[in-house]
Protein backbone atom coordinates (compact mmCIF):
# COMPACT_ATOMS: atom_id res chain seq x y z
CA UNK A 1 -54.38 70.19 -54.29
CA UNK A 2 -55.65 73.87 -54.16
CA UNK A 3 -55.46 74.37 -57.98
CA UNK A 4 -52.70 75.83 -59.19
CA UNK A 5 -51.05 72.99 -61.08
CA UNK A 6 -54.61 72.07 -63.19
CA UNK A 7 -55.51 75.99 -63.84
CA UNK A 8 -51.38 76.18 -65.20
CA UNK A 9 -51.80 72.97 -67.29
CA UNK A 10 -55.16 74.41 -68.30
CA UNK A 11 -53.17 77.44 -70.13
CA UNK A 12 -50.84 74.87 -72.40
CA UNK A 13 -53.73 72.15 -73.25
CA UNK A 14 -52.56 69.84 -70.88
CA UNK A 15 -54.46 68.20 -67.86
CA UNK A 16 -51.78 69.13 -65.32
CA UNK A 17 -48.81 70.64 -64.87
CA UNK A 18 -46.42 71.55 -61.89
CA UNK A 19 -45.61 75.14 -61.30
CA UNK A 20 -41.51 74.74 -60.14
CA UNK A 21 -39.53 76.40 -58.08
CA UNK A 22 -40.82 76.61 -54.45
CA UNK A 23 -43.09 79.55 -54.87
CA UNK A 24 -45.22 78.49 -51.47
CA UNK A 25 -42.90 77.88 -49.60
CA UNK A 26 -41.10 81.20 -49.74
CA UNK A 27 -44.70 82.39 -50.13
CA UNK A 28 -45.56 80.64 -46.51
CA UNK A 29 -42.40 82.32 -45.05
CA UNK A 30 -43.43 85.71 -46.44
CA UNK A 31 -46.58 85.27 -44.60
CA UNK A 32 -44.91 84.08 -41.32
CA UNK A 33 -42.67 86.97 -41.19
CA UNK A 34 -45.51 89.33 -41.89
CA UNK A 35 -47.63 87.86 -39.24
CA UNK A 36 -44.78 87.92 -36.75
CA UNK A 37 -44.30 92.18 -37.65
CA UNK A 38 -48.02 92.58 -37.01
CA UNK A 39 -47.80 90.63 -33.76
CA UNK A 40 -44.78 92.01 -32.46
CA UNK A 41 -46.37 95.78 -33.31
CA UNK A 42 -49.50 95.06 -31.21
CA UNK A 43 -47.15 93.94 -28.29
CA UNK A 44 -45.78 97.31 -28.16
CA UNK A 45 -48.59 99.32 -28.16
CA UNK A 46 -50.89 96.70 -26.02
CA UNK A 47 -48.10 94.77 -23.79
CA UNK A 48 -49.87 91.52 -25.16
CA UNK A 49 -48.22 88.80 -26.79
CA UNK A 50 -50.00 85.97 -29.34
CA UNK A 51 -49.15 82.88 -31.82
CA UNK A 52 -49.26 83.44 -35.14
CA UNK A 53 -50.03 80.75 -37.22
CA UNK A 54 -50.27 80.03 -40.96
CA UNK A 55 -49.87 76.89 -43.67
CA UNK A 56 -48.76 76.14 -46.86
CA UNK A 57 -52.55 76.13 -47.78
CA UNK A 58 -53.13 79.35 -46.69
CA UNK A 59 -50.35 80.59 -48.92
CA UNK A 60 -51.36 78.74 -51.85
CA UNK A 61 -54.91 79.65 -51.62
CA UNK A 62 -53.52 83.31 -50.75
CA UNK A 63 -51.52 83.86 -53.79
CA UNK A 64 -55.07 82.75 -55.97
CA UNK A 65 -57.07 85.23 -54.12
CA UNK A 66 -57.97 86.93 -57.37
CA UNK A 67 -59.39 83.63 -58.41
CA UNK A 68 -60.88 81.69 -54.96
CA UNK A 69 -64.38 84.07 -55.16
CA UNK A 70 -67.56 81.93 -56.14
CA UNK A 71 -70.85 83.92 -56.14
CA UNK A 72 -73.44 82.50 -54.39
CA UNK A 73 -75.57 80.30 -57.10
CA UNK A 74 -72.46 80.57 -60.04
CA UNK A 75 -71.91 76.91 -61.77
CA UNK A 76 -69.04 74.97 -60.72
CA UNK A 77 -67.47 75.89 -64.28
CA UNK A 78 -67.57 79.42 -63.98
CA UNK A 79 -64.05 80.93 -66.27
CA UNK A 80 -61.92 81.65 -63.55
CA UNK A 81 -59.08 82.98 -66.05
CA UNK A 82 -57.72 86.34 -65.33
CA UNK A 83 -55.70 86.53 -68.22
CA UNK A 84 -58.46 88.15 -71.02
CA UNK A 85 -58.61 86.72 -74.05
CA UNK A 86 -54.97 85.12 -73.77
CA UNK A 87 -53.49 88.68 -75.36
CA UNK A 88 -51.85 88.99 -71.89
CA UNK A 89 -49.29 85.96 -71.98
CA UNK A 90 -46.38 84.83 -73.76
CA UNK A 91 -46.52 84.59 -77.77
CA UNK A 92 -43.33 83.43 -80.08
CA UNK A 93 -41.64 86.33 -81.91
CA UNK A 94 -39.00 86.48 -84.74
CA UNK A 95 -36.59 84.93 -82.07
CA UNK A 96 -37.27 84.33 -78.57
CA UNK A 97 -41.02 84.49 -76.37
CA UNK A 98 -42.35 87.72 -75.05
CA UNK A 99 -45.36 87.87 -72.30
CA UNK A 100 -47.37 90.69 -73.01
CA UNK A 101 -49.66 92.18 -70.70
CA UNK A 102 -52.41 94.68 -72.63
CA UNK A 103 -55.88 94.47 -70.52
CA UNK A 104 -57.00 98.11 -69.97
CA UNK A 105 -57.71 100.48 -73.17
CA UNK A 106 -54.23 102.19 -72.96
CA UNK A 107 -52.21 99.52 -73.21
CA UNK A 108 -54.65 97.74 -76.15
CA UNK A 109 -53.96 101.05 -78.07
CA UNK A 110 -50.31 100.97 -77.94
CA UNK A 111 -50.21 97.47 -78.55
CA UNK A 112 -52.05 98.16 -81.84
CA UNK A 113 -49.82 101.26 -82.84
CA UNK A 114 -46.30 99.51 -82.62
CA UNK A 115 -47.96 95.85 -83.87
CA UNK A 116 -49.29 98.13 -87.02
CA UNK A 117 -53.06 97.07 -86.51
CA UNK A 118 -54.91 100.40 -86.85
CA UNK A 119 -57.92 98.87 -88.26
CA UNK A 120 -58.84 97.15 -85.13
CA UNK A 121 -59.02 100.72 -83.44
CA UNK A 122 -62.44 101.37 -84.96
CA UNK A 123 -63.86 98.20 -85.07
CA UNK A 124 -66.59 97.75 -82.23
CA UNK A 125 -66.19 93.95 -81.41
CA UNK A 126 -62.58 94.36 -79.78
CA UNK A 127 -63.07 97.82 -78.31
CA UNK A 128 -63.80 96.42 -74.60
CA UNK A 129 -61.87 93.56 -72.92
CA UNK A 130 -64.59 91.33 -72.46
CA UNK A 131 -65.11 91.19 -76.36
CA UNK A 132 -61.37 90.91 -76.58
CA UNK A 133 -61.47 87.66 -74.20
CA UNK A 134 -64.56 86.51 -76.65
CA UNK A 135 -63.17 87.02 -79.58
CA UNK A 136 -59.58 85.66 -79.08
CA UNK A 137 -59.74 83.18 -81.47
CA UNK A 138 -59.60 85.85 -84.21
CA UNK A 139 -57.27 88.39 -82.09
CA UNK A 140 -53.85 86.30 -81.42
CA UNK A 141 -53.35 84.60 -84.47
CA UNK A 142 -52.71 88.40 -85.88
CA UNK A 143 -51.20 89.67 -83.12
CA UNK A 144 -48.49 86.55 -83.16
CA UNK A 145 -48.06 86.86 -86.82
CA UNK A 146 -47.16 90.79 -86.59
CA UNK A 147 -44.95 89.73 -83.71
CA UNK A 148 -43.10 87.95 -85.88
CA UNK A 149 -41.76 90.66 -87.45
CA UNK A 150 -39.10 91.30 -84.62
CA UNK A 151 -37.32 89.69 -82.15
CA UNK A 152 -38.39 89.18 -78.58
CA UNK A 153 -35.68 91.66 -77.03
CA UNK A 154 -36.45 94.35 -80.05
CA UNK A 155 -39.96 94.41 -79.58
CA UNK A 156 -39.65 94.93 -75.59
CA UNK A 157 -36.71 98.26 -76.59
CA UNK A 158 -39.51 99.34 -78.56
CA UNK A 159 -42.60 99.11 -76.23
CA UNK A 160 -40.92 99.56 -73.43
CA UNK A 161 -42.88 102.00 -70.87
CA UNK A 162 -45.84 101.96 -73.16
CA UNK A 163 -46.93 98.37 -73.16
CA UNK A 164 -46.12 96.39 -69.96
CA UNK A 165 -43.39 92.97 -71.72
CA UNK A 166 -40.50 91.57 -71.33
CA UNK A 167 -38.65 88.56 -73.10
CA UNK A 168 -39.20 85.44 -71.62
CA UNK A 169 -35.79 84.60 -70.29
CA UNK A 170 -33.90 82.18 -68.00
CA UNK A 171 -32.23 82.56 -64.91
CA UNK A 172 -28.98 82.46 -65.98
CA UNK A 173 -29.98 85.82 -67.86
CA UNK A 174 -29.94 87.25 -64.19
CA UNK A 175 -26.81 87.58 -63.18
CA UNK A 176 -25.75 90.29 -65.27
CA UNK A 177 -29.06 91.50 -65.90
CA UNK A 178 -28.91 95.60 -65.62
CA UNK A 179 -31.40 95.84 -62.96
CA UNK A 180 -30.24 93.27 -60.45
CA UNK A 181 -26.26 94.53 -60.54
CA UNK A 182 -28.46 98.40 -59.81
CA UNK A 183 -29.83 96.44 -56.75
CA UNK A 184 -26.71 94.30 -55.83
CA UNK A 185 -29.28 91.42 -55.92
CA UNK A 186 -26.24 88.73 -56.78
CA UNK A 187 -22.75 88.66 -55.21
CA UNK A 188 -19.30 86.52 -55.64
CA UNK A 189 -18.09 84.83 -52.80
CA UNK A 190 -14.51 82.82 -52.70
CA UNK A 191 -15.53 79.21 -50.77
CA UNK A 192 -12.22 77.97 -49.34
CA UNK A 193 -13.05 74.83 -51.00
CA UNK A 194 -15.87 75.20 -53.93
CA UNK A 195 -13.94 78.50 -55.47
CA UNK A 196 -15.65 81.51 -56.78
CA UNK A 197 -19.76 82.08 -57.28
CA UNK A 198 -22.29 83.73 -57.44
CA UNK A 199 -25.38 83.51 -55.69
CA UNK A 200 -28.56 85.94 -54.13
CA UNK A 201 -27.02 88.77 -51.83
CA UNK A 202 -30.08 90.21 -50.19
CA UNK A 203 -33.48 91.09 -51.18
CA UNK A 204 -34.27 93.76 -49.31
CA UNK A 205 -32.21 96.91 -48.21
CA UNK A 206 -32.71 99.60 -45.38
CA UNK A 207 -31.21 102.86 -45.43
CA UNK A 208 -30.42 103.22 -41.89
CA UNK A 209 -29.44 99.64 -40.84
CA UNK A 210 -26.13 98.18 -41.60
CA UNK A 211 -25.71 94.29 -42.22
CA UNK A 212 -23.52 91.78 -40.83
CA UNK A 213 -20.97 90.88 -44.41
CA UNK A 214 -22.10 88.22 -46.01
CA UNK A 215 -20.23 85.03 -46.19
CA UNK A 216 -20.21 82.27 -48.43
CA UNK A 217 -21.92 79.12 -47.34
CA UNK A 218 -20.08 77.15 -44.37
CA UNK A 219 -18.45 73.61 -44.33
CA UNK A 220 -19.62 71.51 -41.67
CA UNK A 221 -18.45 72.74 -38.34
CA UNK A 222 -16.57 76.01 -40.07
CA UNK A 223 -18.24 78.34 -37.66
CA UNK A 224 -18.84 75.90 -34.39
CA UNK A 225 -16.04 77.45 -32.34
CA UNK A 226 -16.93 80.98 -33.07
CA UNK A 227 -20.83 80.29 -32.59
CA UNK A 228 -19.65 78.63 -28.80
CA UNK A 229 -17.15 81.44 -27.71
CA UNK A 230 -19.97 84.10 -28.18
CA UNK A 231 -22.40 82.17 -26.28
CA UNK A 232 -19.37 82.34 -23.46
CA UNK A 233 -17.64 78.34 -24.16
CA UNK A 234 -13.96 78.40 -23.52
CA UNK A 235 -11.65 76.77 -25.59
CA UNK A 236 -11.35 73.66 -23.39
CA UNK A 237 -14.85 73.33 -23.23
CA UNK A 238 -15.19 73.59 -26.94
CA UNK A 239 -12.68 70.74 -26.98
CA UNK A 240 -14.45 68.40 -24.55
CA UNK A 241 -17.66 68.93 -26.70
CA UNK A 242 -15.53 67.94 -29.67
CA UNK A 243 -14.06 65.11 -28.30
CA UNK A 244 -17.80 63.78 -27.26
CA UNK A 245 -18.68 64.19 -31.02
CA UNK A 246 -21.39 66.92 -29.25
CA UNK A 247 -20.52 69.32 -31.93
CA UNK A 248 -18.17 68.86 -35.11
């Protein structure tokens, strides 16, 4: 509805196509929660409480804010892409896809140096990225033929810190990915049932704060009786409420 899926199907040649994973929902969340801070912050300092309130098409429209502006009298039609000239995005390489990002002057120049395209440094129509975007027909058929020179993991070892890449893996990749074992972003868990996995441990860490252990996911009722004594149930009483088929 807000745009996404067309200006995504726009970038392959085809009419639509469906961004997946839930990107706006966790986006929606995001907002929520940061809404919520805000709120709660004011209440200290003001002794005044609120409702927050936000959408799914807030968040959707949000994450586009680079793209929802329309000056007043620009056509319906107006390019919209913030992507220049398609040399930021993902090319084929010797083996494997790389997304390359190379907008501002720096990164153009080092992208030239390792891709071995010094005569493009003096040559006037690709020395801005406007005339980059405008002349992209002529710029990424060279730059995907010099990529193919390598694969996509060699060429990002190479550029690496100089011009902003990376292969285009999957998730799978993740899990013993260098940077997320650094950040104990994944963790094994034994299910008394299910066995060993793997799955997200948590995405954000504070220094000072230390967090309940985490715990694989529950069977049905695995945690009813524990859940009830802390909010003060006996055991008979959890037993009653069992017997009614209250809880499980």
């Amino acid at each position: 509805m807000c745009g996404i899926a067309a200006f995504q199907g726009a970038a392959t040649g085809e009419k639509h196509q469906i961004v997946r994973g839930a990107l706006i929902d966790v986006y929606t969340a995001s907002l929520a929660v940061s809404g919520v801070i805000g709120a709660l912050y004011q209440r200290a300092v003001t002794g005044r409480g609120q409702y927050v309130m936000t959408s799914l098409l807030a968040a959707a429209l949000t994450m586009q804010a680079g793209r929802l502006v329309w000056a007043d009298d620009e056509p319906r039609e107006v390019n919209r892409e913030l992507l220049p000239g398609r040399i930021a995005g993902i090319h084929p390489t010797k083996e494997g896809d790389i997304y390359i990002s190379a907008h501002t002057q720096r990164f153009w120049a080092s992208l030239r140096k390792y891709l071995g395209l010094a005569d493009l440094a003096s040559d006037e129509r690709y020395d801005s990225s406007q005339k980059r975007s405008d002349r992209a027909e002529e710029l990424v058929p060279r730059i995907r033929d010099a990529l193919q020179r390598r694969t996509a993991d060699e060429w990002v070892k190479l550029m690496s810190g100089q011009v902003p890449c990376s292969a285009v893996g999957t998730i799978e990749d993740m899990f013993q990915h260098a940077q997320v074992r650094d950040q104990r972003l994944v963790a094994h868990f034994d299910h008394s049932r299910l066995g060993g996995y793997s799955a997200l441990s948590r995405p954000v860490h504070f220094s000072g704060t230390g967090p309940p252990e985490l715990l694989p996911a529950p069977s049905l009722g695995e945690h009813t009786d524990g859940i009830l004594v802390e909010h003060g149930l006996g055991g008979e009483e959890i037993i009653a409420l069992r017997r009614r088929g209250v809880v499980s």
